[in-house]
C-alpha atoms as a PDB file:
ATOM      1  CA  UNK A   1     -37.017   6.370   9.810  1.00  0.00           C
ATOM      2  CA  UNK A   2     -35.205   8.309   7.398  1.00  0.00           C
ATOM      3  CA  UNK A   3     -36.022   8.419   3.902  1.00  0.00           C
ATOM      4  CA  UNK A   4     -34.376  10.171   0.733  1.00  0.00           C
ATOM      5  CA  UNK A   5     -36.116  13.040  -0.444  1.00  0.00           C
ATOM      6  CA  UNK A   6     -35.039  13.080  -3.934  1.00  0.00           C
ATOM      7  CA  UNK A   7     -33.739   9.927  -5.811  1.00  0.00           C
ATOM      8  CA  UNK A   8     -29.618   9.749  -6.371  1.00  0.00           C
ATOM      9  CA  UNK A   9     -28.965   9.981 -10.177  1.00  0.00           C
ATOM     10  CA  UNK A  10     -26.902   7.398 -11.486  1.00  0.00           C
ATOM     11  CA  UNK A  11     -24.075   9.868 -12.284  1.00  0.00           C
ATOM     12  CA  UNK A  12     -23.728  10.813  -8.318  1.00  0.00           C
ATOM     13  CA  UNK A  13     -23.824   7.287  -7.472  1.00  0.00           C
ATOM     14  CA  UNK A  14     -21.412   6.381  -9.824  1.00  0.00           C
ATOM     15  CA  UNK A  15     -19.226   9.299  -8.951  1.00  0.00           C
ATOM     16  CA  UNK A  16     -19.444   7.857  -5.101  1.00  0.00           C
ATOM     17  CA  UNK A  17     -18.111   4.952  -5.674  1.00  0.00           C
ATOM     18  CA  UNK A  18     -15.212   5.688  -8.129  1.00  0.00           C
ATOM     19  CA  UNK A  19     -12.004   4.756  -7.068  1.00  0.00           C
ATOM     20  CA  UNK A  20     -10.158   8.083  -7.977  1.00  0.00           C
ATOM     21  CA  UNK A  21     -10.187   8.794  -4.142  1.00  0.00           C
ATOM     22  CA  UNK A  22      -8.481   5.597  -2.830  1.00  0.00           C
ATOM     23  CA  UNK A  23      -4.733   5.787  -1.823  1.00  0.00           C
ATOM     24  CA  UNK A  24      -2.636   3.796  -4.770  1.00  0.00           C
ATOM     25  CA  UNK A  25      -0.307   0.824  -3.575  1.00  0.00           C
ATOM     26  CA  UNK A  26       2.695   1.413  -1.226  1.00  0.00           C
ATOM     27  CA  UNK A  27       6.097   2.150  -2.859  1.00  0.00           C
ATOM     28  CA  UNK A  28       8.111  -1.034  -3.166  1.00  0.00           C
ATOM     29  CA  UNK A  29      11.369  -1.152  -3.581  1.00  0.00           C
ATOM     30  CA  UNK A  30      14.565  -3.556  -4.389  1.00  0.00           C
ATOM     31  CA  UNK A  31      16.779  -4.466  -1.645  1.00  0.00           C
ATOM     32  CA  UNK A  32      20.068  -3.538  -2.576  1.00  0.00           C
ATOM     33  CA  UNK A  33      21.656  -6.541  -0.565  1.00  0.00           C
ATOM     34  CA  UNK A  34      19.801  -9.693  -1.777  1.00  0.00           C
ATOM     35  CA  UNK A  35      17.167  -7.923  -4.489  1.00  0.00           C
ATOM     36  CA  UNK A  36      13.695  -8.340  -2.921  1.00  0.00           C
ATOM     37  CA  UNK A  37      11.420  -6.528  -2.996  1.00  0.00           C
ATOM     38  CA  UNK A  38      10.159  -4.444   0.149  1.00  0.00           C
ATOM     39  CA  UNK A  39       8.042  -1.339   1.278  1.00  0.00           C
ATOM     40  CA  UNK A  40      10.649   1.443   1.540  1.00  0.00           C
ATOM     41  CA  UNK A  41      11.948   2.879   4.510  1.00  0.00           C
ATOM     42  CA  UNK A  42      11.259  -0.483   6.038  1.00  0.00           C
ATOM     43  CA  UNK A  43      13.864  -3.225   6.952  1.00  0.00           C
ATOM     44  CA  UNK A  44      14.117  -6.630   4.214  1.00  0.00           C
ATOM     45  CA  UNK A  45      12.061  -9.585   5.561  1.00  0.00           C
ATOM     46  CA  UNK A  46      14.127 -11.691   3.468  1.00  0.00           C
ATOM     47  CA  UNK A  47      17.748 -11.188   4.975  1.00  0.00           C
ATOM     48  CA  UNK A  48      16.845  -8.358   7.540  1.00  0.00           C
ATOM     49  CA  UNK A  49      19.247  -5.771   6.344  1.00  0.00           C
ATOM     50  CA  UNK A  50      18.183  -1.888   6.470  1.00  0.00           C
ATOM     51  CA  UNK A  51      20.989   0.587   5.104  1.00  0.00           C
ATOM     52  CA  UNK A  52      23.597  -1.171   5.251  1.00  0.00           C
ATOM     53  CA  UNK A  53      23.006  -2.795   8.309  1.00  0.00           C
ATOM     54  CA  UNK A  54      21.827  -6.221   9.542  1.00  0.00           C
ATOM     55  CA  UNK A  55      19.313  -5.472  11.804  1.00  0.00           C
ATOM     56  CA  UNK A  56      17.291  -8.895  11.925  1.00  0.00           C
ATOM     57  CA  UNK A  57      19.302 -12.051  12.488  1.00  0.00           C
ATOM     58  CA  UNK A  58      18.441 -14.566   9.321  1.00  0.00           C
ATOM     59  CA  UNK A  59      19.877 -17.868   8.456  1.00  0.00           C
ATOM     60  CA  UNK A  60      21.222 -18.289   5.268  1.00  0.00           C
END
């Protein structure tokens, strides 16, 4: 079975599990058509427009 050799200081440990490496949050942005907000380059789940263009079907 393996087994550490040396014990991990607290510093290393600590340093592991830091969040500095983790992606931030997606981009959102407002949709210019009804104002919600979205992940960019991505088409509005709220009235399914996407530059201009009504791409999704939605009832009002």
């Amino acid at each position: 079975m393996a087994v550490p050799k040396k014990k991990v200081s607290k510093a290393r440990r600590d340093k592991r599990r830091s969040n500095v490496w983790k992606l931030p949050i997606p981009g959102m942005t407002k949709c210019p058509k009804c104002g919600e907000y979205n992940l960019a380059h991505r088409v509005c789940k709220a009235c399914g427009f996407y530059k201009g263009e009504e791409i999704i079907k939605k009832e009002a």
